[in-house]
Structures are given as structure tokens and as C-alpha cells.
Protein backbone atom coordinates (compact mmCIF):
# COMPACT_ATOMS: atom_id res chain seq x y z
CA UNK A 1 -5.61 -3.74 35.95
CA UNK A 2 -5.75 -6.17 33.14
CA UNK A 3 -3.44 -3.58 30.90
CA UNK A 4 -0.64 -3.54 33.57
CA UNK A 5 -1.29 -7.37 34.28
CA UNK A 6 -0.81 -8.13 30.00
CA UNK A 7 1.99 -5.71 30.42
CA UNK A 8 4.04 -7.37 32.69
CA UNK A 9 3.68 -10.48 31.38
CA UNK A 10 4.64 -9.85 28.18
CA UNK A 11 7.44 -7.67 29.62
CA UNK A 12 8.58 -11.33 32.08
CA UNK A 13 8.43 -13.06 29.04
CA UNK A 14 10.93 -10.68 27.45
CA UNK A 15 13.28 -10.65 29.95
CA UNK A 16 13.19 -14.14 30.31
CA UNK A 17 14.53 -14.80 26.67
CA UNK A 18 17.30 -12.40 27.32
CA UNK A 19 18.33 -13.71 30.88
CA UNK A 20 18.80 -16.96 29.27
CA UNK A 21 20.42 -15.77 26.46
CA UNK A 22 22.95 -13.32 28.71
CA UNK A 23 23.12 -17.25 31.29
CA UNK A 24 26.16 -18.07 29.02
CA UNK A 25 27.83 -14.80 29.11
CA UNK A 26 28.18 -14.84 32.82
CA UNK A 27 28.05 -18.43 33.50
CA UNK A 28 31.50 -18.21 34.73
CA UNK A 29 30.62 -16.06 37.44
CA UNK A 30 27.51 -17.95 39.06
CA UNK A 31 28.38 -20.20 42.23
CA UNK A 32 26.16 -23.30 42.26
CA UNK A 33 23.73 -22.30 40.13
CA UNK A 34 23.22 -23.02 36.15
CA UNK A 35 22.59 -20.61 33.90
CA UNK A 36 19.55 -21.96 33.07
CA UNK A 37 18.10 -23.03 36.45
CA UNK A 38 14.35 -22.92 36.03
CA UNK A 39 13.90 -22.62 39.61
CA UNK A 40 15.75 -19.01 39.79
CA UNK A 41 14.13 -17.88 36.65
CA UNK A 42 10.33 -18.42 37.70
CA UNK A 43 11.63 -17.35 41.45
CA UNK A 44 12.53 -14.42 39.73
CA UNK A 45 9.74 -13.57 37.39
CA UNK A 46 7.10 -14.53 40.11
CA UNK A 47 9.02 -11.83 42.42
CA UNK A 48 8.68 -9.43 39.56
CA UNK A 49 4.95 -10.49 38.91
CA UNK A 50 4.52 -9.84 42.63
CA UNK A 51 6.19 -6.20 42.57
CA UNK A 52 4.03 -5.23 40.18
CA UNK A 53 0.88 -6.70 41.63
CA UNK A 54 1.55 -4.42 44.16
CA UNK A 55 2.85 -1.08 42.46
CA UNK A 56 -0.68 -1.39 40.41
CA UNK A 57 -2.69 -1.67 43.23
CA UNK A 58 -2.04 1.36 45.11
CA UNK A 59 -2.78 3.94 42.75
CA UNK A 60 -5.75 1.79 41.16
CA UNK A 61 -7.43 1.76 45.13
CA UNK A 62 -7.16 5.73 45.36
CA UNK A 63 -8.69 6.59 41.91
CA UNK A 64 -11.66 4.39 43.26
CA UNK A 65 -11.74 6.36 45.98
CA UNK A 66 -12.76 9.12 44.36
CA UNK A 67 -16.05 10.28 43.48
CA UNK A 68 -16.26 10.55 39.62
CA UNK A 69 -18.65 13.74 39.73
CA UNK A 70 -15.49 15.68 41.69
CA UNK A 71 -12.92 15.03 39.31
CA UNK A 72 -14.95 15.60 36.01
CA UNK A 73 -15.70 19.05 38.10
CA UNK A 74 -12.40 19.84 38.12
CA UNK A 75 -11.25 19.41 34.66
């Protein structure tokens, strides 16, 4: 859970420095909003932190569901 957590951090962070770096490209084309608003771009990445919250969850809950003895059986 920590992986994925470091993961999409450093993957927010990423995108981050590009969004703001593609702002100017298509500042034309935003309506009432700056390129660099800071409260779209941490609406944004806390959405994305949320989405992945969520997507590691799932599949991290059924592997503890599962007894350890059964799978090491079945390899």
C-alpha cells in the first residue's frame, strides 16, 4: 500500500509540472480559469489521489482474504 501510495505521488507530482507547463499552450481555450489556478490543480491531483486510494484498496482487501497456506498450496 505504501508502494502504490509513493507511486502516485510521485506520478501527481509529475503531472503537475507538465499541466503547468502545457497551462500556456491552451490558455486560450480555458473560460474563467488561469492556467495556473492552484485551486484546480490540487482539486485535481486530490481527485486523482482519491482514485487511486480506491483502485488499491480493492484488490489489497481480497489478497487478505485469503489464507496464505491455500495459495502457497497451489503454486
Amino acid at each position: 500500500m505504501r508502494r502504490a501510495l509513493a507511486m502516485t505521488l510521485v506520478g501527481v507530482s509529475v503531472v503537475i509540472v507538465i499541466a503547468l507547463g502545457a497551462g500556456n499552450l491552451i490558455a486560450t481555450r480555458l473560460y474563467g480559469v488561469s492556467p495556473r489556478d492552484p485551486a484546480v490543480m490540487s482539486g485535481c491531483a486530490a481527485v486523482l489521489m482519491v482514485v487511486a486510494i480506491i483502485a488499491c484498496l480493492a484488490p489489497a482487501r481480497r489478497a487478505t482474504r485469503i489464507d496464505p497456506n491455500t495459495i502457497l498450496r497451489a503454486e
